[in-house]
Protein backbone atom coordinates (compact mmCIF):
# COMPACT_ATOMS: atom_id res chain seq x y z
CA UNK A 1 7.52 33.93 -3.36
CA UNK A 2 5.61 33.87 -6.49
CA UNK A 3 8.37 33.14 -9.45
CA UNK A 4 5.78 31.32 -12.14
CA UNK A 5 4.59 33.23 -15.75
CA UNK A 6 1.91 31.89 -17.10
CA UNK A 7 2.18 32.37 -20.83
CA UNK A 8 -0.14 32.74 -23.76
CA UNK A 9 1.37 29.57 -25.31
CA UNK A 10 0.11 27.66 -21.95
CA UNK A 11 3.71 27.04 -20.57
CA UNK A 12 4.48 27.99 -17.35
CA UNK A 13 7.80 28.36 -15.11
CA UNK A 14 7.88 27.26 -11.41
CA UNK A 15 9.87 26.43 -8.80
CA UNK A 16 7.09 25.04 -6.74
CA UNK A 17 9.11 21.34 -7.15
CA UNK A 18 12.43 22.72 -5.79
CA UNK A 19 10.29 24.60 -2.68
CA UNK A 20 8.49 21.79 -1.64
CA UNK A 21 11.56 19.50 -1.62
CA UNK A 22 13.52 22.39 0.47
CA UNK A 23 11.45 22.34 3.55
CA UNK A 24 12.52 21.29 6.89
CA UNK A 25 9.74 18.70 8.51
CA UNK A 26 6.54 20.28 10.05
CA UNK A 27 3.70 20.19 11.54
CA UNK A 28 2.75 20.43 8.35
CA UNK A 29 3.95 17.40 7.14
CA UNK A 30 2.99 15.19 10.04
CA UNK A 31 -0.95 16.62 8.43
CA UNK A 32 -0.38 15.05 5.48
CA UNK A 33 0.96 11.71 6.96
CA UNK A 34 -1.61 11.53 9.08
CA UNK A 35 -4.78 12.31 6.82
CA UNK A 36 -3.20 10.04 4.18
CA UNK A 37 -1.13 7.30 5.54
CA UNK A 38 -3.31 6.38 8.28
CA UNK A 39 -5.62 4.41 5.56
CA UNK A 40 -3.37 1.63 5.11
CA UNK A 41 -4.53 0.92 8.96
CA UNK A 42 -7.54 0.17 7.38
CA UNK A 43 -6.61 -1.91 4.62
CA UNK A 44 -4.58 -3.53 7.64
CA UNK A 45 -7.80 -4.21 9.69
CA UNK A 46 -9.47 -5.12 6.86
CA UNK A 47 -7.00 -8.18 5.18
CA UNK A 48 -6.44 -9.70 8.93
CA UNK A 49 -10.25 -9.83 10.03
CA UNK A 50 -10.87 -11.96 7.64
CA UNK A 51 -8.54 -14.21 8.06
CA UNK A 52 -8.74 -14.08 11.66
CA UNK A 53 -12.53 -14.44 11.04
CA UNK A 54 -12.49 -17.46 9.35
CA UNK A 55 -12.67 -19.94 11.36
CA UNK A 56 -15.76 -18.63 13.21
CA UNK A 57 -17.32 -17.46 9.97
CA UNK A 58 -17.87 -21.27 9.03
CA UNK A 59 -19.17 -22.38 12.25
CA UNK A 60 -22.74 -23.15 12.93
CA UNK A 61 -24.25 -19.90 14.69
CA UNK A 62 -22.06 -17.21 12.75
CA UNK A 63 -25.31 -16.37 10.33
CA UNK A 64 -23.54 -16.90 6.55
CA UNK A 65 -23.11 -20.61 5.48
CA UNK A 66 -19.82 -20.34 4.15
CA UNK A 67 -16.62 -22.33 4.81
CA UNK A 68 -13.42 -21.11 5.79
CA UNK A 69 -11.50 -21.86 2.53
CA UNK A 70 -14.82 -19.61 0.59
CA UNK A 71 -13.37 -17.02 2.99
CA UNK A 72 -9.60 -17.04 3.03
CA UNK A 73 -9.57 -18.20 -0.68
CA UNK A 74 -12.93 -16.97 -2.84
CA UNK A 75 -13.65 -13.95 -0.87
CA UNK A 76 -10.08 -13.09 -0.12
CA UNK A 77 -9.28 -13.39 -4.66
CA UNK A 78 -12.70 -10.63 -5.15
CA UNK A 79 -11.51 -8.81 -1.81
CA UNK A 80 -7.99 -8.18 -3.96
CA UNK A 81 -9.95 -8.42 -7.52
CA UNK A 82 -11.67 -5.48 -6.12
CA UNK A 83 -8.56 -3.38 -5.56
CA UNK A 84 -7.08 -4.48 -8.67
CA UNK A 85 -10.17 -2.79 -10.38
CA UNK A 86 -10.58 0.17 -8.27
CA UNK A 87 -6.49 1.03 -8.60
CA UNK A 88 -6.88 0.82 -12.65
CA UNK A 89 -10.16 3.02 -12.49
CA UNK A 90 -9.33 5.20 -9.71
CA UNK A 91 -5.65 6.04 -10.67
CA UNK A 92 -7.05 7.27 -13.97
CA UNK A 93 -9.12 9.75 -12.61
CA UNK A 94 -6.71 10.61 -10.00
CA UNK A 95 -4.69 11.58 -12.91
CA UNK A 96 -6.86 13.52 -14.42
CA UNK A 97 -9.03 15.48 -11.53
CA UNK A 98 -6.25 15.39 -9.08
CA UNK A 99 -5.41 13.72 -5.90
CA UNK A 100 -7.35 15.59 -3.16
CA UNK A 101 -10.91 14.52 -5.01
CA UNK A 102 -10.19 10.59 -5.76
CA UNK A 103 -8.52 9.86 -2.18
CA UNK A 104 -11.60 11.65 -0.66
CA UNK A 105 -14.09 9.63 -2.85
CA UNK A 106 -11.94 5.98 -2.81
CA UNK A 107 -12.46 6.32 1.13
CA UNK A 108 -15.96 7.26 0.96
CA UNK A 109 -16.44 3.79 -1.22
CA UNK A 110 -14.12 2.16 1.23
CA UNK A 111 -16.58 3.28 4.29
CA UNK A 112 -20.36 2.42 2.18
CA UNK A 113 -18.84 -1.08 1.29
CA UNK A 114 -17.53 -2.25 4.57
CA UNK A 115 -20.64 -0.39 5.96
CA UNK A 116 -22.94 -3.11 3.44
CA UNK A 117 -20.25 -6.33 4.67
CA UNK A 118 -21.31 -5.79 8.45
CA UNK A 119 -25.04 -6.49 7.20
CA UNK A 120 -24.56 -9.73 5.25
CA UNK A 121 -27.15 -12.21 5.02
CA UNK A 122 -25.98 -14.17 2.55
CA UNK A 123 -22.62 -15.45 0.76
CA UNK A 124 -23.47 -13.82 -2.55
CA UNK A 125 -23.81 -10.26 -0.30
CA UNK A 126 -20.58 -11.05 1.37
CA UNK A 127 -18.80 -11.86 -1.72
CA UNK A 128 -20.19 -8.62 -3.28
CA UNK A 129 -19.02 -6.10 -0.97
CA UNK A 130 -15.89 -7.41 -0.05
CA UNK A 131 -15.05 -6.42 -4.13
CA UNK A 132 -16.56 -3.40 -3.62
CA UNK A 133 -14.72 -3.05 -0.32
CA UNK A 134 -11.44 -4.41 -2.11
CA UNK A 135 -12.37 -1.27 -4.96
CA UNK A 136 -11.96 1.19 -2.96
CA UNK A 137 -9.08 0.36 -1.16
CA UNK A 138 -7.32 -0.25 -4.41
CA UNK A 139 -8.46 3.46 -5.50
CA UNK A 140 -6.38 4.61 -2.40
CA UNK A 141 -3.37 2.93 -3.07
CA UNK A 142 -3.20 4.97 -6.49
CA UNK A 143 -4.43 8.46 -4.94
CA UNK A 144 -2.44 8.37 -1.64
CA UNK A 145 0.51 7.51 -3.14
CA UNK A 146 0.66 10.29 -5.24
CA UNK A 147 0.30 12.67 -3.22
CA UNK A 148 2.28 11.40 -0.50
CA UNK A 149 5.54 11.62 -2.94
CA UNK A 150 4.32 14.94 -4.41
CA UNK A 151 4.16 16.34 -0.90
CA UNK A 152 7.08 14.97 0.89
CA UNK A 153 10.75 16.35 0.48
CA UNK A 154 12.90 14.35 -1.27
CA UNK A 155 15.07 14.15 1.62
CA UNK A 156 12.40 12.36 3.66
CA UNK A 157 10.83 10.83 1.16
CA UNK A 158 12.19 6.79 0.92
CA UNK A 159 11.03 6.20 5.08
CA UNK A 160 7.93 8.12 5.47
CA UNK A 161 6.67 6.14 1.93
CA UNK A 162 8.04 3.25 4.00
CA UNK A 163 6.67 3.98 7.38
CA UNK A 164 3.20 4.93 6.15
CA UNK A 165 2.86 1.62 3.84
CA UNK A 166 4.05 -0.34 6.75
CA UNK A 167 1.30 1.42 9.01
CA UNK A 168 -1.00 -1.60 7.44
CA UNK A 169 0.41 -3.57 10.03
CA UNK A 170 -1.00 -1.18 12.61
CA UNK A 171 -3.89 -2.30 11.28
CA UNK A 172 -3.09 -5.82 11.08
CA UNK A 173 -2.29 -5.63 15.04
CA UNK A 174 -5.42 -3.88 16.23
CA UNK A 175 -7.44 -6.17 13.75
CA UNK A 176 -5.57 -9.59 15.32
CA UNK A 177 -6.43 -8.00 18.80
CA UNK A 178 -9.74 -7.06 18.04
CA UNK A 179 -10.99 -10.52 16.75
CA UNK A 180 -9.94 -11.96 20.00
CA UNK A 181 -12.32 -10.36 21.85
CA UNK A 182 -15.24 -9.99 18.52
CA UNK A 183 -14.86 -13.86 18.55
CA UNK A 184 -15.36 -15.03 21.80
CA UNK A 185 -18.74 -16.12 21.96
CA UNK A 186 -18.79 -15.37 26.07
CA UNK A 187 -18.50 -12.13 24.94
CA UNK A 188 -20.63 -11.49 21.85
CA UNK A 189 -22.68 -14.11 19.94
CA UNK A 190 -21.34 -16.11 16.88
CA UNK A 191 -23.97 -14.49 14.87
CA UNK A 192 -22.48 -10.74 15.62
CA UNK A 193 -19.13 -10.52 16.79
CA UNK A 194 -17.80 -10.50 13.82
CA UNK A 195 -19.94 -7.83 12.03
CA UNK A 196 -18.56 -5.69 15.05
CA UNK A 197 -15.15 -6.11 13.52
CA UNK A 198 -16.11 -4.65 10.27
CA UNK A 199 -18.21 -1.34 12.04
CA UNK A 200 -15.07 -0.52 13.54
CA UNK A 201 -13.38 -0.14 10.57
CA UNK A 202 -16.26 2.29 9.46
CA UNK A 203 -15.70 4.16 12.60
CA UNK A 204 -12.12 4.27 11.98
CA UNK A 205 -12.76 5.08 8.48
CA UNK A 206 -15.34 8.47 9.26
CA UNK A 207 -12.47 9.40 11.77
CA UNK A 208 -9.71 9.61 9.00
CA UNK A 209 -12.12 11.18 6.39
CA UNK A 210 -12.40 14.31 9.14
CA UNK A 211 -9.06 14.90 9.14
CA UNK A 212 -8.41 13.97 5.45
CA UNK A 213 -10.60 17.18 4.36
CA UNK A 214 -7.62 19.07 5.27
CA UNK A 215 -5.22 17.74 3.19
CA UNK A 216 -4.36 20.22 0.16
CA UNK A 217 -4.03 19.05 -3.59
CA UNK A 218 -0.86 18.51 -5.36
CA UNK A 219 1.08 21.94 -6.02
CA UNK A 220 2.75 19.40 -8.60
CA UNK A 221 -0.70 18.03 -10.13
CA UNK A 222 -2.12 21.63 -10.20
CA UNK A 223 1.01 23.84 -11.66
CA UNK A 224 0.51 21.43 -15.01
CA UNK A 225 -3.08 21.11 -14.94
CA UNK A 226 -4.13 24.62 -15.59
CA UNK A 227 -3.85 25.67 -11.86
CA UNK A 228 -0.38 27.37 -11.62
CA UNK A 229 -1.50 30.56 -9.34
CA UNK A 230 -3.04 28.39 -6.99
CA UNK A 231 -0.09 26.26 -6.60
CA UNK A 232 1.93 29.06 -5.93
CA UNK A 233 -0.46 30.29 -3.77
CA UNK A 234 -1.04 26.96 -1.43
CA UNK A 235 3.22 26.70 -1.22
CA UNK A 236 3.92 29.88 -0.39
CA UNK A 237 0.93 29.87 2.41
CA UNK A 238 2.97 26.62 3.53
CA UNK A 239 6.40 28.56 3.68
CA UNK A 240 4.71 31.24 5.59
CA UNK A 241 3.71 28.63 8.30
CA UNK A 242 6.88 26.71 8.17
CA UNK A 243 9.04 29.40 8.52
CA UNK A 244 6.79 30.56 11.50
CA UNK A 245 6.56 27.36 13.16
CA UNK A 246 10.68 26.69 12.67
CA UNK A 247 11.58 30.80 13.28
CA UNK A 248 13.99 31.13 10.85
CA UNK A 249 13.64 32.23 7.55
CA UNK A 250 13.93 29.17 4.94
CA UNK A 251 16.68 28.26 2.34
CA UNK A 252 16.49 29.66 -1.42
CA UNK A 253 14.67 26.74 -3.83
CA UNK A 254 16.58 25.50 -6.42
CA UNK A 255 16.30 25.58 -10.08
CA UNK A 256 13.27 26.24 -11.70
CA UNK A 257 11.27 23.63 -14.51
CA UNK A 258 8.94 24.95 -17.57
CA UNK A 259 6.55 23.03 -18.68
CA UNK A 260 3.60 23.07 -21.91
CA UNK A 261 0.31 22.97 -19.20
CA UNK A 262 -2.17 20.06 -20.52
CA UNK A 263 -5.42 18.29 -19.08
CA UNK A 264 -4.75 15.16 -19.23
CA UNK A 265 -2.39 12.20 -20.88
CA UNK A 266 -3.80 9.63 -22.70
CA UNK A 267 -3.21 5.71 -21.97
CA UNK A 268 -1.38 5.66 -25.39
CA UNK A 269 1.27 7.98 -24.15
CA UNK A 270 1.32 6.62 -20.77
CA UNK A 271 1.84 2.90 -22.15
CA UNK A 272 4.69 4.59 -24.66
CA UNK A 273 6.43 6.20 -22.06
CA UNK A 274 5.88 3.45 -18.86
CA UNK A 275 7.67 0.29 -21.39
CA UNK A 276 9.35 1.79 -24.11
CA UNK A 277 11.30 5.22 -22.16
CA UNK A 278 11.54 2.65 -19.12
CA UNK A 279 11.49 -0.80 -19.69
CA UNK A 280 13.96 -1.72 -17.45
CA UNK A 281 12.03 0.16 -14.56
CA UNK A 282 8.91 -1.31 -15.97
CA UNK A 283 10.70 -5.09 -15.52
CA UNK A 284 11.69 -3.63 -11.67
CA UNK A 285 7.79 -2.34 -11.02
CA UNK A 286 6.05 -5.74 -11.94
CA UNK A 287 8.98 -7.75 -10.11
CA UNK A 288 8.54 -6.64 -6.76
CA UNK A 289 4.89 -6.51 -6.90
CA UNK A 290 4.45 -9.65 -8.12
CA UNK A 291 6.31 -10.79 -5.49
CA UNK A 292 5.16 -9.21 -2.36
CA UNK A 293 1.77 -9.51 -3.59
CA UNK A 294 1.81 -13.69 -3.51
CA UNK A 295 3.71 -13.87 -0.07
CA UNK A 296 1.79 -11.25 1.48
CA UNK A 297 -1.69 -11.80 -0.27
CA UNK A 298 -1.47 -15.85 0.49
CA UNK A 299 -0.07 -16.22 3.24
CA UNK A 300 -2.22 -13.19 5.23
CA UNK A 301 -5.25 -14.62 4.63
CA UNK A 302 -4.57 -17.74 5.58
CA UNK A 303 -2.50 -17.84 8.46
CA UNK A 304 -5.16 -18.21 11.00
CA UNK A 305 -6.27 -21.38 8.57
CA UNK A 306 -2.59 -22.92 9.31
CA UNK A 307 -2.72 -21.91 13.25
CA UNK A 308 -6.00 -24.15 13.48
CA UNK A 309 -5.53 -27.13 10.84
CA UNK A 310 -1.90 -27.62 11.83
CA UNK A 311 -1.34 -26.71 15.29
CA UNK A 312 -5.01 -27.19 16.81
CA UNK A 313 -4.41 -23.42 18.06
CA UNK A 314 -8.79 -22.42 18.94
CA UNK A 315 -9.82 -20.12 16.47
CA UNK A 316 -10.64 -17.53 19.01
CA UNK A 317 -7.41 -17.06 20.04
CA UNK A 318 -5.56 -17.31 16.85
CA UNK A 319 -5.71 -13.50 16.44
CA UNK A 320 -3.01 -13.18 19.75
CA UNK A 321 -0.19 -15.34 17.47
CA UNK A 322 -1.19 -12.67 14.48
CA UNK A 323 -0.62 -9.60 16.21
CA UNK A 324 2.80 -10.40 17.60
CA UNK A 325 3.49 -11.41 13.16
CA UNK A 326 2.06 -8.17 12.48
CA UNK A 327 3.85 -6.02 15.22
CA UNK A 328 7.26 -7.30 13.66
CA UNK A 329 5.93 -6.67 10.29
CA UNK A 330 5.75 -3.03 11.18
CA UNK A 331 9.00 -3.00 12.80
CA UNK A 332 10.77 -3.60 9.30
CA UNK A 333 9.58 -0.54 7.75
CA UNK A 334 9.69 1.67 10.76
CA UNK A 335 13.83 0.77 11.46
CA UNK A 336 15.06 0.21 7.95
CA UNK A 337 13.13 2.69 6.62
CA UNK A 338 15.51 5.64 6.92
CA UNK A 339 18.35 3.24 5.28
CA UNK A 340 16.82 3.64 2.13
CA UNK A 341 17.46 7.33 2.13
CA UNK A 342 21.05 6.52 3.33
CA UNK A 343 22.30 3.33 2.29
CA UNK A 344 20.03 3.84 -0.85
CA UNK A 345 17.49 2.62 -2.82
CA UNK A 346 18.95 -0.29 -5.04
CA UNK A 347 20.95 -2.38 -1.85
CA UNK A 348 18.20 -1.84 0.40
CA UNK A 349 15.40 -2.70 -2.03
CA UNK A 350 16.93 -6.04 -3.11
CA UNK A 351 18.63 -7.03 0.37
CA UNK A 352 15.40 -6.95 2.03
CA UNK A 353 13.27 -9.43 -0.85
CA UNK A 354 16.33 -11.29 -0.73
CA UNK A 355 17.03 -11.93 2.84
CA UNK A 356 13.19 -12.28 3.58
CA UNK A 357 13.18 -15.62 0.30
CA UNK A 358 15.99 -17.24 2.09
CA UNK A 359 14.63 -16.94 5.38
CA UNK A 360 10.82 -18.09 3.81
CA UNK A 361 12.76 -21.28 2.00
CA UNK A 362 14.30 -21.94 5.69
CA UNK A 363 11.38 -21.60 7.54
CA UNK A 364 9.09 -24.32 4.88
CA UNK A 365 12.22 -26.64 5.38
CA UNK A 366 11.63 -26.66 9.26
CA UNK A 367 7.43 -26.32 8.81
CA UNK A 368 7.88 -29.62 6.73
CA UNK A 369 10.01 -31.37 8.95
CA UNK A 370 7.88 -31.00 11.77
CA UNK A 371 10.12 -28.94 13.69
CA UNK A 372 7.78 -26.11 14.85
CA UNK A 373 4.98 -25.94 17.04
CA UNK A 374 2.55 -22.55 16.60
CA UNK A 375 5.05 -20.72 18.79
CA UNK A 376 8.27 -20.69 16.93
CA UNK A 377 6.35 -21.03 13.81
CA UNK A 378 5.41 -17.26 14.44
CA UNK A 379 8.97 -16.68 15.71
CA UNK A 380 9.70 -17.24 12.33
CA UNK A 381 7.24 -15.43 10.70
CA UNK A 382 8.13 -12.26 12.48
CA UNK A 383 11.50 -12.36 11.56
CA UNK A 384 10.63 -13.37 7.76
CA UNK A 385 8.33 -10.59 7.47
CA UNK A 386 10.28 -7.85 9.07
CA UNK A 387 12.48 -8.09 6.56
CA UNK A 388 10.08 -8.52 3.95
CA UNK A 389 7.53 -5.54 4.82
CA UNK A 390 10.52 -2.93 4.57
CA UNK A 391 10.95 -4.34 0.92
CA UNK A 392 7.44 -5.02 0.00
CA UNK A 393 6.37 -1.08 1.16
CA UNK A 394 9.39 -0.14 -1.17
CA UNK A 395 7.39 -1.60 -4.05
CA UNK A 396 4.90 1.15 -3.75
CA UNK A 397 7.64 3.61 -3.11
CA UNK A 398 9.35 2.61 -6.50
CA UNK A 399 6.84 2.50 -9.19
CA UNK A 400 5.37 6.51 -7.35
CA UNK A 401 8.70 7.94 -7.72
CA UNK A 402 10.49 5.91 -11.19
CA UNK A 403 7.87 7.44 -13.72
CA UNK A 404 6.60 10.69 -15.31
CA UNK A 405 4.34 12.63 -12.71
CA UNK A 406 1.71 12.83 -15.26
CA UNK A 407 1.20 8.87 -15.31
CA UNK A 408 2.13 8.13 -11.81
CA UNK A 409 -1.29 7.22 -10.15
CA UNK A 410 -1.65 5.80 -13.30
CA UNK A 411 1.42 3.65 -13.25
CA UNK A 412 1.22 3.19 -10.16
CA UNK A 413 -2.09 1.41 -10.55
CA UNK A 414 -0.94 -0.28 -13.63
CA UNK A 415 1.60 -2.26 -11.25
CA UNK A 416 -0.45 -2.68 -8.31
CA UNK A 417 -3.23 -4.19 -10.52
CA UNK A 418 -1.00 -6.40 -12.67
CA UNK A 419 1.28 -7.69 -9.68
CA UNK A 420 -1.53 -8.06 -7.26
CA UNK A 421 -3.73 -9.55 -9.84
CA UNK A 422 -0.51 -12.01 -10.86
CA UNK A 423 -0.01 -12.36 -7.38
CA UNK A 424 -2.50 -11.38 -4.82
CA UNK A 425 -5.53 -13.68 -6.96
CA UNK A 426 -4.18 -16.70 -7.52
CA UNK A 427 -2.70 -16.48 -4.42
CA UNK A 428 -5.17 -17.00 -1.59
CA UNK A 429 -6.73 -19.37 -4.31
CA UNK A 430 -3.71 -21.38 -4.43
CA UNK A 431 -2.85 -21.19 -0.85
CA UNK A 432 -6.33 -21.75 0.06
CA UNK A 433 -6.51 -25.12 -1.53
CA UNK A 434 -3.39 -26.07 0.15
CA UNK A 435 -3.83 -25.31 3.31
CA UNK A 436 -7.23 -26.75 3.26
CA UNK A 437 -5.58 -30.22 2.11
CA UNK A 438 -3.93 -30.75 5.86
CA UNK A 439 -0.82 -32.38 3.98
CA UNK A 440 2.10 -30.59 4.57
CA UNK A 441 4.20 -31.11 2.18
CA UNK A 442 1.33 -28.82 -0.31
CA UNK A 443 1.69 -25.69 2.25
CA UNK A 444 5.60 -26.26 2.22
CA UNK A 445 4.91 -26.40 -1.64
CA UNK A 446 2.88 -22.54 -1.27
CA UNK A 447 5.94 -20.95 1.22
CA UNK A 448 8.65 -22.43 -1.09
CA UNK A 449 6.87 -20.60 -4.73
CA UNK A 450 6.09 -17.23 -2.40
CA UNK A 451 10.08 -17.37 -1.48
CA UNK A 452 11.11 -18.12 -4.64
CA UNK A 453 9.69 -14.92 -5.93
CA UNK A 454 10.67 -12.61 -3.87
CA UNK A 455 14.44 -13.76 -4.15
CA UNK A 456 13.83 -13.37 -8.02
CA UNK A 457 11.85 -10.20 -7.46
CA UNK A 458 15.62 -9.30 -5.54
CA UNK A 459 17.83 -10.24 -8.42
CA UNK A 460 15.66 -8.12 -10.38
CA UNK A 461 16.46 -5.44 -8.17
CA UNK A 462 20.04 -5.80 -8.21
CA UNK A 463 20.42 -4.56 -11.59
CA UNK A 464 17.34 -2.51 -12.43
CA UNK A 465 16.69 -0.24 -9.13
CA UNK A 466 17.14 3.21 -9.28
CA UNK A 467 19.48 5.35 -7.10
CA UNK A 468 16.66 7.70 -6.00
CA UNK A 469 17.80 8.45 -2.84
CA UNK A 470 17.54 12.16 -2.29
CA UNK A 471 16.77 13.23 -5.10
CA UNK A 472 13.39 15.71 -6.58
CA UNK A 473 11.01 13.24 -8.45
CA UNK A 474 11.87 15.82 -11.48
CA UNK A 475 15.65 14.22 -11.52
CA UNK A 476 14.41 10.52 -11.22
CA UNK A 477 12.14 11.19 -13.98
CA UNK A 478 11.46 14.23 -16.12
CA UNK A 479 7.60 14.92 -16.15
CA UNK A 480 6.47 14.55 -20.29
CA UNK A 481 5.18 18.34 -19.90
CA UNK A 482 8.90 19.84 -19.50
CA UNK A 483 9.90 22.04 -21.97
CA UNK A 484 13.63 21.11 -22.67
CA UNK A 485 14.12 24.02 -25.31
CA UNK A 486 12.77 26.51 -23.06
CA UNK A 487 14.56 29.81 -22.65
């Protein structure tokens, strides 16, 4: 099904978009989700050890003299410094040497980091590697992304960018969980339990990178970088198991796009074309990151800190009230996820920031009125969170689908760095200093700003989301390589 000419003026013709986007789901497909999306169970594991860690990493015996706010507050700001930085250097190569390279080398920085955290012996060490950690998880977020939404059809595409962001909270469980038993000291000593938490993630980590050798590179990515007979190629071997697997012969593709073939965009163009063609989208991208980022950023890595200092919940057991938060976390994405194919992007998008802000603002009300114990406190949380994991995954689905293909691990980094940096540092900085207070009313003061902006981050939404719903990433944004006066 070869329909591309290459051309001495370096244009080329394809229909790969409109073929991918025409597929039925496969066994295919379910490769792709599960050699890429299965990261963000590492990020997951990652975020939640440490705070779950916290409280045992500052104890005499646990072999670092640190103290739980260093954790949840300096360690947590490099920890998300580090993914700023790694999402900014990452998504430009990813850009420019494809996806299939960068999300195999981001992991492989992921896996030596967390590898060198296990091993601390000092603060300084632990400090270090939890940026480098933080680096290459940020390099993921620009890679995966990509070529999730290049890969995906357009019919699918809203919930499984959903589910497989909300998989963090897979993570988030098994991390909770895991502490539990890492922490108690019948079980392990002070001094090593919690290195045990971070091997696992290793483990986990060599696990995914097996499978994620599999995963193709972008028909999308190569068609305009040069590679248009291998893009053909790689679809049509695709079709050819599809339409064995399914056993009926598949649909004709729809229109075909020509585009002028280049190596690479520079940041010029991609900064011309991310706030001057789209400024309103631009407004939308740093909106909702900005606001998941503080919520989700703070508030993660200190939970366990408000479990202990508020409720006298043990520290070894604080990782049972996390998992049940992160369970309903998971179950936001996973059944509203398909709504924003159907319903559609722009209700769905700012109903969910919305609705999670008012419920935040309710839930600080009854925190600073003394109305909850640790128990209904995380009643609260789950149903907060639920509601506010289906929109904050859409974050990451909007700014990889609302731009250009040939800047979108680059914009997609630009607004990951910029919202979590807004966001995501000053956060757990913030929020560690309040928390660490024991006064109330200053953690009250921390829910209260993280609902504030994610209501805003909703307004925002009302007006400037975009009705992608269904539609080829083509439509929702024509790549800067399409040839418009092309025969």
């Amino acid at each position: 099904m070869a329909d591309s000419t290459q051309r001495d003026t370096g244009t080329v013709t394809t229909k790969v978009p409109a073929r991918l986007d025409r597929l039925p789901w496969s066994r295919w497909h379910w490769m792709i989700v599960i050699g890429l999306g299965t990261v963000w169970i590492l990020d997951g594991l990652e975020v939640t050890i440490v705070g779950s860690i916290a409280g045992r990493l500052s104890e005499d015996g646990s072999g670092l003299p640190i103290t739980d706010a260093q954790v949840t507050g300096i360690a947590a700001a490099l920890y998300v410094a580090g993914a700023c930085s790694g999402a900014l250097v990452f998504g430009r190569l990813t850009d420019l040497f494809g996806r299939k390279k960068l999300f195999l080398i981001t992991l492989g920085v992921y896996l030596a980091a967390t590898a060198m955290t296990a091993v601390s012996f000092s603060v300084w060490w632990f400090f270090l590697f939890r940026f480098l950690t933080g680096f290459g998880i940020g390099g993921e977020y620009a890679a995966i992304n990509s070529a999730i939404d290049e890969l995906i059809p357009s019919k699918y595409r809203g919930r499984v960018d959903l589910i497989i962001n909300g998989s963090f909270w897979l993570g988030a469980v098994a991390g909770a969980l895991l502490s539990v038993v890492a922490l108690d000291t019948d079980v392990f000593p002070a001094w090593l339990g919690w290195r045990l938490t971070f091997a696992l993630g290793v483990v986990l980590g060599l696990v995914i990178l097996l499978v994620r050798r599999h995963v193709p590179e972008s028909p999308r990515w190569m068609f305009i970088h040069g590679r248009a007979e291998e893009a053909e190629q790689l679809v049509s071997d695709v079709e050819r198991q599809i339409e064995a697997e399914k056993g009926v012969p598949l649909p004709e593709p729809g229109e075909a796009i020509t585009v002028t073939q280049r190596l690479s965009i520079g940041f010029g163009l991609i900064a011309k074309t991310v706030f001057r063609s789209y400024p309103r989208r631009a407004v939308l991208g740093l909106s909702l990151f900005i606001g998941q980022a503080f919520l989700y950023n703070a508030i993660t890595f200190g939970f366990g800190t408000i479990l202990i200092r508020f409720f006298d919940v043990p520290s070894g057991v604080t990782g049972y009230y996390f998992a049940v938060i992160a369970f309903g976390n998971f179950l936001g994405p996973l059944l509203l996820g398909r709504a924003f194919d159907t319903v559609g992007r722009r209700p769905m998008i700012a109903g969910t920031y919305i609705v999670s802000g008012l419920l935040l603002f309710g839930t600080a009300w009854l925190f600073g009125e003394g109305r909850l114990t640790a128990v209904t406190m995380t009643a609260c949380w789950c149903v907060v969170l639920f509601f506010a994991s289906a929109g904050a995954s859409s974050a990451y689905l909007t700014v990889s689908e609302i731009f250009p293909m040939e800047t979108r691990a680059m914009a997609i980094a630009f607004f990951y760095a910029i919202g979590t940096a807004a966001g995501g540092i000053s956060g757990p900085l913030l929020f560690a200093k309040l928390t660490s207070s024991g006064v109330v009313a200053d953690t009250v003061l921390a829910f209260c700003v993280g609902a504030a902006l994610m209501v805003a981050a909703g307004v925002v939404a009302v007006f400037f989301a975009v009705a992608a719903e269904g539609r080829s990433l083509e439509q929702i944004a024509t790549p800067l390589s399409v040839r418009h006066n092309a025969p």
